[in-house]
Protein backbone atom coordinates (compact mmCIF):
# COMPACT_ATOMS: atom_id res chain seq x y z
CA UNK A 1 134.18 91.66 231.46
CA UNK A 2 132.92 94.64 233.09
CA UNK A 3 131.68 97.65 231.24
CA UNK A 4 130.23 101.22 232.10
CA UNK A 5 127.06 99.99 233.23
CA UNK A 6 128.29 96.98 235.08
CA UNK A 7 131.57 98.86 236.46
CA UNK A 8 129.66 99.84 239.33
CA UNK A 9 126.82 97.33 241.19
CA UNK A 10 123.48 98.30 240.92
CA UNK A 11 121.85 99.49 244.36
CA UNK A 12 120.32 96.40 245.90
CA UNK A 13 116.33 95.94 245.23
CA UNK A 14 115.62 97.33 248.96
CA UNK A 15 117.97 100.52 248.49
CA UNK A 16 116.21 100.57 244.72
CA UNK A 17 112.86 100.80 245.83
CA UNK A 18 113.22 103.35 248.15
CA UNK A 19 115.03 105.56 245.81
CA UNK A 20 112.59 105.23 243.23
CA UNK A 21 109.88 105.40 245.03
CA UNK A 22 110.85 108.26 246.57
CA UNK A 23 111.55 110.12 243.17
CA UNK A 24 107.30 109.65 242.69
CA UNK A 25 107.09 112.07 245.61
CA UNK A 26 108.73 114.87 243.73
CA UNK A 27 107.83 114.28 239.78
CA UNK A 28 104.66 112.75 237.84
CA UNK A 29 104.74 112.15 234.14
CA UNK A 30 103.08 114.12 230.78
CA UNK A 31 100.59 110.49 230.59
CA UNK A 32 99.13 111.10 234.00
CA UNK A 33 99.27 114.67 234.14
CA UNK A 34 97.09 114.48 231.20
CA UNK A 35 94.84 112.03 232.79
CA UNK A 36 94.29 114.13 235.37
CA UNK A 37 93.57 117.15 233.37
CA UNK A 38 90.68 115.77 232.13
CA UNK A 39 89.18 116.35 234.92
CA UNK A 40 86.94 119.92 236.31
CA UNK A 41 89.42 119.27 239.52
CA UNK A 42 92.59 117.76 238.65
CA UNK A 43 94.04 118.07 242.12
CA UNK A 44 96.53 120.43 241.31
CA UNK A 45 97.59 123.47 239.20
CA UNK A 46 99.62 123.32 236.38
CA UNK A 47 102.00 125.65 235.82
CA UNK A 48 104.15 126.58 232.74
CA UNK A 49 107.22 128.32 234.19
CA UNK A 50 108.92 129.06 230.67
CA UNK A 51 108.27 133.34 229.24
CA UNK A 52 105.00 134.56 228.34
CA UNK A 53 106.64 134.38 224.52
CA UNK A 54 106.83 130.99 224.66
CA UNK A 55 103.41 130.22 226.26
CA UNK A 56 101.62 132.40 224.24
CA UNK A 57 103.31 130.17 220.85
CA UNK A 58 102.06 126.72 222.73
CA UNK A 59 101.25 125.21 226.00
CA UNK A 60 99.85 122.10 227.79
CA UNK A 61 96.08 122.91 228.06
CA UNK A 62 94.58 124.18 231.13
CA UNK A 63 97.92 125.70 231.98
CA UNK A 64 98.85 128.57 233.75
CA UNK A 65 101.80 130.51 232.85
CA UNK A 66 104.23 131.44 235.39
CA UNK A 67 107.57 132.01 234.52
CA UNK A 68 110.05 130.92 237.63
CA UNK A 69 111.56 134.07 237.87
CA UNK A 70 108.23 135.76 239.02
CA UNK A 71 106.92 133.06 241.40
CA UNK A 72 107.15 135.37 244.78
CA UNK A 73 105.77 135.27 247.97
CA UNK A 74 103.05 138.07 247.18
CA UNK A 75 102.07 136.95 243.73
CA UNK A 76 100.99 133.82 245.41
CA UNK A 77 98.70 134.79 247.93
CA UNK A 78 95.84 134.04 246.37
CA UNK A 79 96.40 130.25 246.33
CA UNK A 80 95.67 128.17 249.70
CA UNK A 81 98.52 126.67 251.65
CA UNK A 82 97.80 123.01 250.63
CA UNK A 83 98.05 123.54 246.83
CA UNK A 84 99.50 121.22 244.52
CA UNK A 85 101.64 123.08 241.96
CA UNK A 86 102.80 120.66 238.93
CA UNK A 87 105.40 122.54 237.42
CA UNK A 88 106.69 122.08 233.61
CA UNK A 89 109.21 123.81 231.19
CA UNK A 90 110.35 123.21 227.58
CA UNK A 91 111.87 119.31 228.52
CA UNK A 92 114.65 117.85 230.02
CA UNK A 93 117.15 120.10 228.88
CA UNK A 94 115.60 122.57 230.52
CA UNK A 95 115.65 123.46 234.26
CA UNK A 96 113.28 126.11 234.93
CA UNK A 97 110.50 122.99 235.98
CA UNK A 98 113.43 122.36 239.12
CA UNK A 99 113.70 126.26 239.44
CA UNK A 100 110.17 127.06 240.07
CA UNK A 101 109.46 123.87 242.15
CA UNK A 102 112.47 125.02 244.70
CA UNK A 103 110.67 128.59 244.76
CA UNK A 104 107.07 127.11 245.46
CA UNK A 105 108.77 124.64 247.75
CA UNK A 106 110.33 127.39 249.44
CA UNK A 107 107.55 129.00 249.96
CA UNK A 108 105.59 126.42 251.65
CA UNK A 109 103.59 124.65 248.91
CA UNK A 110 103.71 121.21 247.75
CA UNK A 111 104.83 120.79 244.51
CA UNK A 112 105.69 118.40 241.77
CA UNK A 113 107.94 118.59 238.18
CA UNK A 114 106.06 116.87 235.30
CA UNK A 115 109.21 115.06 233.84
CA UNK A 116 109.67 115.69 230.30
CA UNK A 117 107.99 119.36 229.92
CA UNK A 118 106.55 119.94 226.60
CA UNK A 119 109.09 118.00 224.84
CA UNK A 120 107.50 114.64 226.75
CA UNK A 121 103.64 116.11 225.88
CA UNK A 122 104.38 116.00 222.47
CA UNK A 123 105.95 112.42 222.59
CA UNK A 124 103.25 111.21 223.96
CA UNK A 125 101.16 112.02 221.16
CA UNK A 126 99.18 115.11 223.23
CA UNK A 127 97.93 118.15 221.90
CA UNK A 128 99.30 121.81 222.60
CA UNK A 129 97.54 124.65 223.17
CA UNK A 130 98.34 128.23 221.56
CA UNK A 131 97.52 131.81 222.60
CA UNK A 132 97.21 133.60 226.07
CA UNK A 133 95.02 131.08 228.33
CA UNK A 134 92.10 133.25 230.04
């Protein structure tokens, strides 16, 4: 007897793959991102795109804040052409992570969303940061 998950057929395991594979090209997770911040050269910057308020109370360490509604062309001058931005906001009800990634995409950089924001860094057990990073 069919129900709301079985209603409609899954994709088949060719169409699946390429889907979800393709979903790693635009999002990482908080386990990895952490990983990788561990590291004096991560391979990307991390950016916290939620207000300076909110930063300031707690952040994922070695984060930058940027709040999506200032990334601009000018304020990001300073950064080469091939940087990787990692972008993250308060979780998944929260879309200023997809925000700021269309802005930095827009402007010509390569960016990712770390799925889950803060809400997914403290489920994984990680630590948070508090006070204006230097």
């Amino acid at each position: 007897m069919p129900n709301a998950v079985t209603l409609v057929p899954a994709a088949s395991p060719n169409v699946a793959l390429q889907h979800f594979e393709s979903q790693l090209a635009f999002e990482t997770d908080c386990w990895d991102t952490h990983e990788a911040m561990r590291s004096p050269d991560p391979g990307f910057v991390l950016l916290d795109v939620r207000s300076p308020g909110l930063f300031e109370k707690h952040h994922v360490p070695g984060a930058i804040n940027l709040p999506h509604g200032k990334i601009i062309a000018s304020g990001m001058d300073s950064y080469p052409r091939d940087t990787l931005f990692v972008t993250y906001c308060a979780g998944p009800h929260c879309n200023a992570a997809a925000r700021a990634a269309a802005k930095l995409s827009g402007l010509g950089f390569a960016v990712k969303i770390m799925a889950g924001g803060v809400t997914g860094w403290i489920s994984e057990g990680f630590s948070l940061a508090s006070g204006i990073a230097v």
